[in-house]
C-alpha atoms as a PDB file:
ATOM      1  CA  UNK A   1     -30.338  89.238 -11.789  1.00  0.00           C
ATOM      2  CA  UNK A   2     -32.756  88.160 -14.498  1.00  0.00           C
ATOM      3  CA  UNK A   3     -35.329  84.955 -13.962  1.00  0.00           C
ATOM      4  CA  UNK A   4     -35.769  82.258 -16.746  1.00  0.00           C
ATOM      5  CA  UNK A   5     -39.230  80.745 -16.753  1.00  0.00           C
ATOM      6  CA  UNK A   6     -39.536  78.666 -19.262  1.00  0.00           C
ATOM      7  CA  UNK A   7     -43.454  78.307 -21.248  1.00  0.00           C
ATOM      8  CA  UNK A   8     -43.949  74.665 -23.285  1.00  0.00           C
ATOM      9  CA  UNK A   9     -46.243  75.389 -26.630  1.00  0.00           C
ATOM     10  CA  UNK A  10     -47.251  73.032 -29.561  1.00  0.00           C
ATOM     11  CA  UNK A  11     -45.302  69.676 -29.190  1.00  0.00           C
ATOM     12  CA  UNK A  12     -41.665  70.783 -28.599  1.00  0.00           C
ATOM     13  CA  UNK A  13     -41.275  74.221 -28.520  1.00  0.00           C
ATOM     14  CA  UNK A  14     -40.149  76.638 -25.511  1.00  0.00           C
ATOM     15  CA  UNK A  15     -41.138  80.175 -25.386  1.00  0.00           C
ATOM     16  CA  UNK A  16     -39.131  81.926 -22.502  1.00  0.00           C
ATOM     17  CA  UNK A  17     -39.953  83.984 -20.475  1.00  0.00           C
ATOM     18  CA  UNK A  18     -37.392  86.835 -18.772  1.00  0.00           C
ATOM     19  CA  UNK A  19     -38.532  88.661 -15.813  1.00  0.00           C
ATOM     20  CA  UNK A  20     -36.778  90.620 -13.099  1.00  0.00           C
ATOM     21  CA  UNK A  21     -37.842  91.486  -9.411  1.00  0.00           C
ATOM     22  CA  UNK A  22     -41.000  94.152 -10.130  1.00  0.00           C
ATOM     23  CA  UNK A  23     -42.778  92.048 -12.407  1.00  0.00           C
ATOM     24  CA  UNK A  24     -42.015  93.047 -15.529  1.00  0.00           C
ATOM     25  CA  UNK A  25     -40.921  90.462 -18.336  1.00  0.00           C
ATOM     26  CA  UNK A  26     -39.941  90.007 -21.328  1.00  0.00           C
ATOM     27  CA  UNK A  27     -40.774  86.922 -23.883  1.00  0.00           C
ATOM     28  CA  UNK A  28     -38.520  85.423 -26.903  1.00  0.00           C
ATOM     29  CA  UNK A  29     -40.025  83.381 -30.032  1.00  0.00           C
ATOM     30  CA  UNK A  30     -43.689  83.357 -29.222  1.00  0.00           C
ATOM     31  CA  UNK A  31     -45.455  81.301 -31.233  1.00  0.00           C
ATOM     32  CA  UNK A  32     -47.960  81.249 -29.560  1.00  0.00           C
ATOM     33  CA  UNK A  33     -50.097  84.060 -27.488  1.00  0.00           C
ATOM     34  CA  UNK A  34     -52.204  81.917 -25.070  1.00  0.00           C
ATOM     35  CA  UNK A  35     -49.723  80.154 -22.852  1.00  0.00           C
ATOM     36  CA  UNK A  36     -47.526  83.121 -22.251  1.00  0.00           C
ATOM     37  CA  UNK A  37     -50.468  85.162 -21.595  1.00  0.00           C
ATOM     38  CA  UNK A  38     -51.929  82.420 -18.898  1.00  0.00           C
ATOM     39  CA  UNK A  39     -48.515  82.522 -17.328  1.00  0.00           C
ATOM     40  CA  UNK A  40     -48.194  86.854 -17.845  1.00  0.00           C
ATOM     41  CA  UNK A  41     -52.320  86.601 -15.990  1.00  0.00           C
ATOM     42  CA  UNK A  42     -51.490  84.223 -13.710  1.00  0.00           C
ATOM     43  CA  UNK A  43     -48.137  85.681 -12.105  1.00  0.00           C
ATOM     44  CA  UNK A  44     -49.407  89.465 -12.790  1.00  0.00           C
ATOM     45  CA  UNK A  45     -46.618  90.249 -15.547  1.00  0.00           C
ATOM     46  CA  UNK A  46     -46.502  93.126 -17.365  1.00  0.00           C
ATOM     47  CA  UNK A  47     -45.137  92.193 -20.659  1.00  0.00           C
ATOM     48  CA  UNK A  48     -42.137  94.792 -21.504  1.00  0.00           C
ATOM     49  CA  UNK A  49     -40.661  93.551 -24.996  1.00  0.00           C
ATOM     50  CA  UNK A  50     -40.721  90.563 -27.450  1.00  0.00           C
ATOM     51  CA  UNK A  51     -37.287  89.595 -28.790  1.00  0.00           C
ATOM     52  CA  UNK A  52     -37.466  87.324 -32.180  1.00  0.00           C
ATOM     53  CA  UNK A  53     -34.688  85.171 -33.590  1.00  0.00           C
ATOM     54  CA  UNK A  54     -36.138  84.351 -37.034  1.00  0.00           C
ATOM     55  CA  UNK A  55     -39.558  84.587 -39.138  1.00  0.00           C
ATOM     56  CA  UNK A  56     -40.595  80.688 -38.802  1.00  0.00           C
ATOM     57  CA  UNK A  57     -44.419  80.973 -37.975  1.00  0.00           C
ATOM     58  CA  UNK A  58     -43.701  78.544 -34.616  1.00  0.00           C
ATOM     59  CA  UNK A  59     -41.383  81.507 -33.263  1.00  0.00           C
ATOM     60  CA  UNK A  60     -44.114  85.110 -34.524  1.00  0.00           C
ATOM     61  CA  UNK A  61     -47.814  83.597 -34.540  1.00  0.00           C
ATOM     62  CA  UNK A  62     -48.616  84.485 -30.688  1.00  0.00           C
ATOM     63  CA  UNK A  63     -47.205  88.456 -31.707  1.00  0.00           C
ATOM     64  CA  UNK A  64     -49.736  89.685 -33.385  1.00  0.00           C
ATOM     65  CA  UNK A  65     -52.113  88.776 -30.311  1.00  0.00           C
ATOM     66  CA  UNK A  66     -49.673  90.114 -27.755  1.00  0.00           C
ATOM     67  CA  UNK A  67     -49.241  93.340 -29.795  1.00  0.00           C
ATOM     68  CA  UNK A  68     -53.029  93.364 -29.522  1.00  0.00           C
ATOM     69  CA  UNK A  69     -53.029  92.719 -25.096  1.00  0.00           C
ATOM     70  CA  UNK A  70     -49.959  94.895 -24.592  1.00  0.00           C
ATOM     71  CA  UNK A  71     -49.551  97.667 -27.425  1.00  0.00           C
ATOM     72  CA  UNK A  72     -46.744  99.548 -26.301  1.00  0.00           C
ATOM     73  CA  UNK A  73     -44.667  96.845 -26.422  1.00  0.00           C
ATOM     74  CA  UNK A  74     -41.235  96.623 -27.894  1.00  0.00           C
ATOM     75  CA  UNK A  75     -41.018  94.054 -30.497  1.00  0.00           C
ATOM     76  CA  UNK A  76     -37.083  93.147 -31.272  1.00  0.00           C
ATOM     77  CA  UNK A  77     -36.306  91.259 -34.202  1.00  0.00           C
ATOM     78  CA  UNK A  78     -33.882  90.314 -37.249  1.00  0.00           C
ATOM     79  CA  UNK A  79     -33.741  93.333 -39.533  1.00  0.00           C
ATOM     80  CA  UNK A  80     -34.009  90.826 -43.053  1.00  0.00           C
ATOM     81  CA  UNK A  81     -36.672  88.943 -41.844  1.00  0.00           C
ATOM     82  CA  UNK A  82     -40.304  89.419 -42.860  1.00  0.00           C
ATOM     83  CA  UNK A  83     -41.608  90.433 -40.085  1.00  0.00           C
ATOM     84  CA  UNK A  84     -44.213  92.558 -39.970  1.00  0.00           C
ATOM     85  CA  UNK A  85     -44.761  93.505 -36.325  1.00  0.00           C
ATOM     86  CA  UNK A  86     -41.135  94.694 -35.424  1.00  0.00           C
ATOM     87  CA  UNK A  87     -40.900  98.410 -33.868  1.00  0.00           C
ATOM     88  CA  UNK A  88     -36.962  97.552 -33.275  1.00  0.00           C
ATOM     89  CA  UNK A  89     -35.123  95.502 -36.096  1.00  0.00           C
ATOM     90  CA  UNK A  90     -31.628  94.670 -34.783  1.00  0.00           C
ATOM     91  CA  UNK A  91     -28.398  92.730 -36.913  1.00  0.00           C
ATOM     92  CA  UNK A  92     -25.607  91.396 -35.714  1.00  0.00           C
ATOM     93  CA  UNK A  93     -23.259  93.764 -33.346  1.00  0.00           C
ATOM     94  CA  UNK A  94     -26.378  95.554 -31.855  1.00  0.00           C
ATOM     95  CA  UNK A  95     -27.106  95.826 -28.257  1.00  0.00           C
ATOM     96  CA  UNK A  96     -30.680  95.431 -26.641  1.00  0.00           C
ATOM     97  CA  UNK A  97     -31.531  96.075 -22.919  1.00  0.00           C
ATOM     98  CA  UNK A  98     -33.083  94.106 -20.725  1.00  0.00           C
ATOM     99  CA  UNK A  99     -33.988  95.558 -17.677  1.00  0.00           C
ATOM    100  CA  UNK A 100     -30.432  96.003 -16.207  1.00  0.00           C
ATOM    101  CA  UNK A 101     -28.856  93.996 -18.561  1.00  0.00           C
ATOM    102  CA  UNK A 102     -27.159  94.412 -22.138  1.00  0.00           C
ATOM    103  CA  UNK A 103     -27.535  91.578 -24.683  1.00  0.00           C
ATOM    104  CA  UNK A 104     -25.315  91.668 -27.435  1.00  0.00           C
ATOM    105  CA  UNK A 105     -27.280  90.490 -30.937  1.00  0.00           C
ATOM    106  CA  UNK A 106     -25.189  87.897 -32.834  1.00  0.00           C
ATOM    107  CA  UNK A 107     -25.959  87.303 -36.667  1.00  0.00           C
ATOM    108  CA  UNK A 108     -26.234  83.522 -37.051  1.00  0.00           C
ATOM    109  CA  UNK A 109     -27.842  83.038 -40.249  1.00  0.00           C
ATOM    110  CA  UNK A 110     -27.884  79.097 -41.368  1.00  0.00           C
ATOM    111  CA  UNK A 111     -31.349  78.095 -40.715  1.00  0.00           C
ATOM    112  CA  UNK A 112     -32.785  81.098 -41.821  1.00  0.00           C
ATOM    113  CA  UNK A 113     -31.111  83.728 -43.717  1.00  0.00           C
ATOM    114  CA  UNK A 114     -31.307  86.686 -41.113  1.00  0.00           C
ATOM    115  CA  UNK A 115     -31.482  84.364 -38.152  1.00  0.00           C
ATOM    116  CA  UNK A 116     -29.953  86.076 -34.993  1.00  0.00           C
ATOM    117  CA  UNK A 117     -28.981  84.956 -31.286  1.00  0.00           C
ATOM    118  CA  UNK A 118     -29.214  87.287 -27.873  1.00  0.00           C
ATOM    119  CA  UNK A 119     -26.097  86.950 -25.744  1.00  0.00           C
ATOM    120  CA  UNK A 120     -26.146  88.732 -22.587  1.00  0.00           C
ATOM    121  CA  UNK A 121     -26.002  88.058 -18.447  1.00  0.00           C
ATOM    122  CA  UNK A 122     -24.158  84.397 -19.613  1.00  0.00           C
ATOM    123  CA  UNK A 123     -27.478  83.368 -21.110  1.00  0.00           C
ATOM    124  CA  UNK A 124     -28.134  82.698 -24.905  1.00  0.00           C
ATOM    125  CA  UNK A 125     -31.232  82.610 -26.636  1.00  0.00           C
ATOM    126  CA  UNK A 126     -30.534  81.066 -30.018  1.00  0.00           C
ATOM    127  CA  UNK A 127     -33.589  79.960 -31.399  1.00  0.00           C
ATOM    128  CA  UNK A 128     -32.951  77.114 -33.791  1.00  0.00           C
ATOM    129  CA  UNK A 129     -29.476  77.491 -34.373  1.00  0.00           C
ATOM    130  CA  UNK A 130     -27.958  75.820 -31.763  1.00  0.00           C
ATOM    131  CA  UNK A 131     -30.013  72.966 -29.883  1.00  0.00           C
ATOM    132  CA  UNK A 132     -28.968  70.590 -27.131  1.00  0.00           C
ATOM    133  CA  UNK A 133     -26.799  68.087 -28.649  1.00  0.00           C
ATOM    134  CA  UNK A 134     -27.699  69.360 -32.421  1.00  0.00           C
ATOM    135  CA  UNK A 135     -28.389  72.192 -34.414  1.00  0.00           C
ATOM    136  CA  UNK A 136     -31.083  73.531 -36.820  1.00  0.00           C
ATOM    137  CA  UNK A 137     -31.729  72.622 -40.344  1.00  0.00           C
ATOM    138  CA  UNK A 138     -30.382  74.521 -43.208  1.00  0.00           C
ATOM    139  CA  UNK A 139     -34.133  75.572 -44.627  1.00  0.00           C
ATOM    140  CA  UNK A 140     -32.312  78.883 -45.812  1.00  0.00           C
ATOM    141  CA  UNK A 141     -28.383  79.044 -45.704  1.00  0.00           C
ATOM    142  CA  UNK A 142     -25.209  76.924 -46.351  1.00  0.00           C
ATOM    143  CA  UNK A 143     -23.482  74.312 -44.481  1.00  0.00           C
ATOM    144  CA  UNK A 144     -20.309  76.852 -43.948  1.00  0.00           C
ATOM    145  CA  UNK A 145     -22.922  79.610 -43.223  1.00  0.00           C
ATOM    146  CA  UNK A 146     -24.194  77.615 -40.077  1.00  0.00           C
ATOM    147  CA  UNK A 147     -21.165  76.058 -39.468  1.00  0.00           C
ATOM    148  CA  UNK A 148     -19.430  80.087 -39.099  1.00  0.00           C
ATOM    149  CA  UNK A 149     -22.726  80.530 -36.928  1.00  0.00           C
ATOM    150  CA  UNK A 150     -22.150  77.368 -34.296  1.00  0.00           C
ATOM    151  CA  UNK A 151     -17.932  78.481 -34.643  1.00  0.00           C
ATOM    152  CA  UNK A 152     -19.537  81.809 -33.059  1.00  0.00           C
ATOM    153  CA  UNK A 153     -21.131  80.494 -30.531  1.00  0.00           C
ATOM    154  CA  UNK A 154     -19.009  78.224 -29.318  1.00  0.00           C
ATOM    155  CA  UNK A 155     -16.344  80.770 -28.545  1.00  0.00           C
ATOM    156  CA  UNK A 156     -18.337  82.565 -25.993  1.00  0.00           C
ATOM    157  CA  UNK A 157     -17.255  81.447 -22.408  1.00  0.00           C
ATOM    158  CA  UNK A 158     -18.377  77.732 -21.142  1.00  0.00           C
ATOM    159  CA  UNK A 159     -20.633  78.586 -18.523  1.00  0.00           C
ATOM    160  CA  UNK A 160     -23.081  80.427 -20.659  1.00  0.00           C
ATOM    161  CA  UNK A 161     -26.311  78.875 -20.217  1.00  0.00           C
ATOM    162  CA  UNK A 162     -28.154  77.642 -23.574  1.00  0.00           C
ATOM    163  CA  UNK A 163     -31.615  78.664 -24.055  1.00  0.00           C
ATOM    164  CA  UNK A 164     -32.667  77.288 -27.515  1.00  0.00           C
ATOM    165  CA  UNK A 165     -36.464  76.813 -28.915  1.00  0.00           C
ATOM    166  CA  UNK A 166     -37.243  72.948 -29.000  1.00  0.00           C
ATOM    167  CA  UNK A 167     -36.966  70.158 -26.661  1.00  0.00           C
ATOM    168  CA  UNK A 168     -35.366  67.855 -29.208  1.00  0.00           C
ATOM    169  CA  UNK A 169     -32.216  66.756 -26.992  1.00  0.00           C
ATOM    170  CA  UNK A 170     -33.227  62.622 -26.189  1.00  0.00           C
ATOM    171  CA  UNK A 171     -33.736  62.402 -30.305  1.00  0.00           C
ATOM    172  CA  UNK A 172     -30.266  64.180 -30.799  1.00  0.00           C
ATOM    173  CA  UNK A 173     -28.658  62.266 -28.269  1.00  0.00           C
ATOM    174  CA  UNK A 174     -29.687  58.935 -30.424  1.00  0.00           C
ATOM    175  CA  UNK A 175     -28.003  60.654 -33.373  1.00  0.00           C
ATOM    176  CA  UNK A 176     -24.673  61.835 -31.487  1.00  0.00           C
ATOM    177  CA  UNK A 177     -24.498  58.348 -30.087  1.00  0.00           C
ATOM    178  CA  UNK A 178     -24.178  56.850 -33.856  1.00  0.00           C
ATOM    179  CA  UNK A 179     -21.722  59.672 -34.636  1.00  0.00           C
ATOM    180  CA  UNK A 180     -19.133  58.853 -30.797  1.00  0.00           C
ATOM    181  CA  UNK A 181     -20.867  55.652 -29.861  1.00  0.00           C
ATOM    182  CA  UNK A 182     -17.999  55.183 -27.763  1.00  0.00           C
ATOM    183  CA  UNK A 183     -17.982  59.455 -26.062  1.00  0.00           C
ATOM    184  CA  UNK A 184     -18.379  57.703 -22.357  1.00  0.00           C
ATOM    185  CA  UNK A 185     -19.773  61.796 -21.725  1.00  0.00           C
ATOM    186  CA  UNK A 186     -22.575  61.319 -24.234  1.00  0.00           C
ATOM    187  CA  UNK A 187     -23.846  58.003 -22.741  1.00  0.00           C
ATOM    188  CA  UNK A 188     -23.986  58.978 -19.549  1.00  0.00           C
ATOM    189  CA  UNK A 189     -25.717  62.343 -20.251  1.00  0.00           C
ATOM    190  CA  UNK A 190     -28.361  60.606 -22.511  1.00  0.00           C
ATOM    191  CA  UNK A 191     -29.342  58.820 -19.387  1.00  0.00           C
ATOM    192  CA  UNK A 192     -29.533  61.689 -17.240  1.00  0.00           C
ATOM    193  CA  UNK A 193     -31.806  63.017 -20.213  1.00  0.00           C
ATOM    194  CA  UNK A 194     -34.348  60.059 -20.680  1.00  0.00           C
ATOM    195  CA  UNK A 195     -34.489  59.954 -16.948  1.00  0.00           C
ATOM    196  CA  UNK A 196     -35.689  64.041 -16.811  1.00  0.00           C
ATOM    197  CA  UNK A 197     -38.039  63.101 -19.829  1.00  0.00           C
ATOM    198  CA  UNK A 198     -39.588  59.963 -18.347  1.00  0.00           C
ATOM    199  CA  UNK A 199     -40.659  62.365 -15.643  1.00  0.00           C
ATOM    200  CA  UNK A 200     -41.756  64.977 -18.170  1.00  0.00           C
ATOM    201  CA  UNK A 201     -39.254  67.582 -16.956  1.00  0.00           C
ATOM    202  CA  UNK A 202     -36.802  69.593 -19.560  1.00  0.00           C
ATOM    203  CA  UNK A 203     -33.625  69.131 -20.151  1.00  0.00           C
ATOM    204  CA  UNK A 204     -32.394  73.077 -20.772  1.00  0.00           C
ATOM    205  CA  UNK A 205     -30.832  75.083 -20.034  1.00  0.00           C
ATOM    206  CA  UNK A 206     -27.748  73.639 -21.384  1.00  0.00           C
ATOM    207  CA  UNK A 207     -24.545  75.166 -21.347  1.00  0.00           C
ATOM    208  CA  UNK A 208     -21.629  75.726 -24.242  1.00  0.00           C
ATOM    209  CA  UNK A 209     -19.163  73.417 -21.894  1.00  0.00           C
ATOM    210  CA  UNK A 210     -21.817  70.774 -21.722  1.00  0.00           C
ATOM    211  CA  UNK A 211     -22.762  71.374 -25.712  1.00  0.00           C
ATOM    212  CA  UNK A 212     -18.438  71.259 -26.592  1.00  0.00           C
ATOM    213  CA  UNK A 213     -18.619  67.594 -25.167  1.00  0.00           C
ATOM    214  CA  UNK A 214     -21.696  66.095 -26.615  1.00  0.00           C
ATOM    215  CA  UNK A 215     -22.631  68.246 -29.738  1.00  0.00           C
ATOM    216  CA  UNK A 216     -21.155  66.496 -32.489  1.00  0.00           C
ATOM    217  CA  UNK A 217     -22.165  69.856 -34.536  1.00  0.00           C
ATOM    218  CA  UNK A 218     -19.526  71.564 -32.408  1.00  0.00           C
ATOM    219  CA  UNK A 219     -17.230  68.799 -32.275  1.00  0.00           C
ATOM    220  CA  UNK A 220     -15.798  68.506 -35.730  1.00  0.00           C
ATOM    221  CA  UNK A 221     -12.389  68.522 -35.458  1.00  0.00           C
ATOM    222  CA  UNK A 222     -12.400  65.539 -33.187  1.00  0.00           C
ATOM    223  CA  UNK A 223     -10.890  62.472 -34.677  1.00  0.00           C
ATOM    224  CA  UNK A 224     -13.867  60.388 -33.803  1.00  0.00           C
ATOM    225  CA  UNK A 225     -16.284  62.487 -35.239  1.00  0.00           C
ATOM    226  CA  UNK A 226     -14.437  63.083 -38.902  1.00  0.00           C
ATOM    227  CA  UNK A 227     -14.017  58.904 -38.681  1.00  0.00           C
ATOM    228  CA  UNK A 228     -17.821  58.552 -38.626  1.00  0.00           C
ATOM    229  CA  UNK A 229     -17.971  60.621 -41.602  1.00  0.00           C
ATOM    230  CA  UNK A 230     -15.039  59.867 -43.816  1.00  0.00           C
ATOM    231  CA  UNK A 231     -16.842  57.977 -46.258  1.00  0.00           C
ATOM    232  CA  UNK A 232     -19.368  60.909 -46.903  1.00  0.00           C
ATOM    233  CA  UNK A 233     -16.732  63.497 -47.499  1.00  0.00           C
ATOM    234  CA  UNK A 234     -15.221  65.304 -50.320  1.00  0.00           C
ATOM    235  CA  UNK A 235     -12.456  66.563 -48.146  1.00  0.00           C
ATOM    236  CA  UNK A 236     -11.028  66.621 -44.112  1.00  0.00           C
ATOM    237  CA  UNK A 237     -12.211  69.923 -43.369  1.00  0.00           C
ATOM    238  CA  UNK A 238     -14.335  71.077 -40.532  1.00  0.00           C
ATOM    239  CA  UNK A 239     -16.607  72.563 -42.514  1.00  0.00           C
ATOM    240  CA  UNK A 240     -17.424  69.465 -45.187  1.00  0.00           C
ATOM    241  CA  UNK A 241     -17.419  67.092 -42.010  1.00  0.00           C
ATOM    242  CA  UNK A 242     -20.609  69.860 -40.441  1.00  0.00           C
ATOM    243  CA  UNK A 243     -22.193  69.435 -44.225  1.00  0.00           C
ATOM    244  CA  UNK A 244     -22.031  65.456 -44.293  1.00  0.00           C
ATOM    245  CA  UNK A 245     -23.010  65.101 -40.579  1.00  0.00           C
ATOM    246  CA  UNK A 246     -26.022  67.866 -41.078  1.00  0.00           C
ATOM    247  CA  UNK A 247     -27.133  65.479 -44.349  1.00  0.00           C
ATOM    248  CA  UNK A 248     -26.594  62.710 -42.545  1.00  0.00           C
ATOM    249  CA  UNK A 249     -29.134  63.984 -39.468  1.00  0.00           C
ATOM    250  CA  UNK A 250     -31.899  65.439 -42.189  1.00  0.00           C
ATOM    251  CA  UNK A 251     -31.863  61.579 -42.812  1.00  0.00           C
ATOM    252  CA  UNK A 252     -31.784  60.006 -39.101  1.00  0.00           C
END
């Protein structure tokens, strides 16, 4: 059974931390070195591996540093990403073990171009692919390129647990809520959420069965959601109804 801790950096951003029973851990997106290594001095980790979804600097820039504190470690990563520090590039099909468990890589490229997600022991780290109640913007890849990417992970089973990179849910909540102002789900959830923010807590993990009824990124074949968008469409399909809502949140 793996543990989840999770590590807050910069203003939004969750580095997590994986350990099992005989203190050894493993950390994914660190973008920064000194918080994981107070927690790592503090709890008497030894860190094992780094696993990397994509290249953006608030995901590598603690690496180089942990490389430097621990420098056997295995650093996992997307194999078309510049990255310099990777000693294991992985792609989309490829299995990586932690401790007892496998995790499956999944090639989710939308945000980035080589952006990948770690499946395994019904928890996924997907870096900024797929947040709570949203999803990541397209800096690098198409609307039907992140669109294939969210279709993906929102066909593995409902109770996996949903480990992404930013605490951005209350602000994506306010954008769902124009999309299904009337999703009874969604307003009752974004009260649950600014109550666990008002007392500084986080909202994730969330989970793909929570994410199917309040994501409006995953819920574009719902009536209500193609509705809000019809007059920002060139056509009904899903895909063209994740493009106009993904325009529509660059401009929330």
């Amino acid at each position: 059974m793996l543990t989840i801790k999770s590590i807050p950096a910069f203003n939004d951003n969750y580095i997590w931390l994986i350990h099992n029973n005989d203190n050894h851990c493993v950390v994914v997106d660190p973008g920064d070195a000194a918080p994981v290594l107070e927690v790592i001095n503090a709890d008497g980790f030894i860190l094992d591996a780094i696993l990397i979804t994509h290249h953006h600097h608030d995901h590598i820039g603690g690496v180089p540093e942990l490389v430097r504190q621990f420098p056997s470690v295995n650093v996992v990563g997307p194999e078309h990403e510049p990255i310099p520090t990777l000693t294991h590039p992985v792609s989309d099909g490829d299995f990586v073990e932690i401790f007892d468990e496998k995790f499956m890589v999944l090639g989710v490229e939308g945000h980035t171009k080589g952006h990948i997600a770690y499946i395994g022991d019904e928890k996924l780290f997907c870096g900024d692919t797929l947040f709570s109640a949203g999803c990541g913007r397209l800096f690098e890849g198409t609307a039907e390129q992140m669109f294939n990417s969210l279709q993906k992970l929102a066909a593995l089973p409902d109770e996996t647990e949903v480990y992404c990179a930013h605490e951005y849910t209350a602000s994506n909540l306010a954008f769902a809520l124009a999309v299904e102002p009337d999703n009874d789900y969604l307003q009752q959830y974004r009260e649950k959420v600014l109550r666990l923010r008002a007392h500084g807590k986080s909202t994730l993990p969330s989970t793909l069965q929570r994410e199917k009824l309040i994501n409006p990124f995953l819920r574009t074949n719902e009536p209500a959601v193609k509705h809000a968008v019809a007059n920002k469409v060139n056509d009904n399909t899903e895909v063209e109804t994740f493009a106009a809502l993904r325009r529509w949140k660059d401009e929330f």
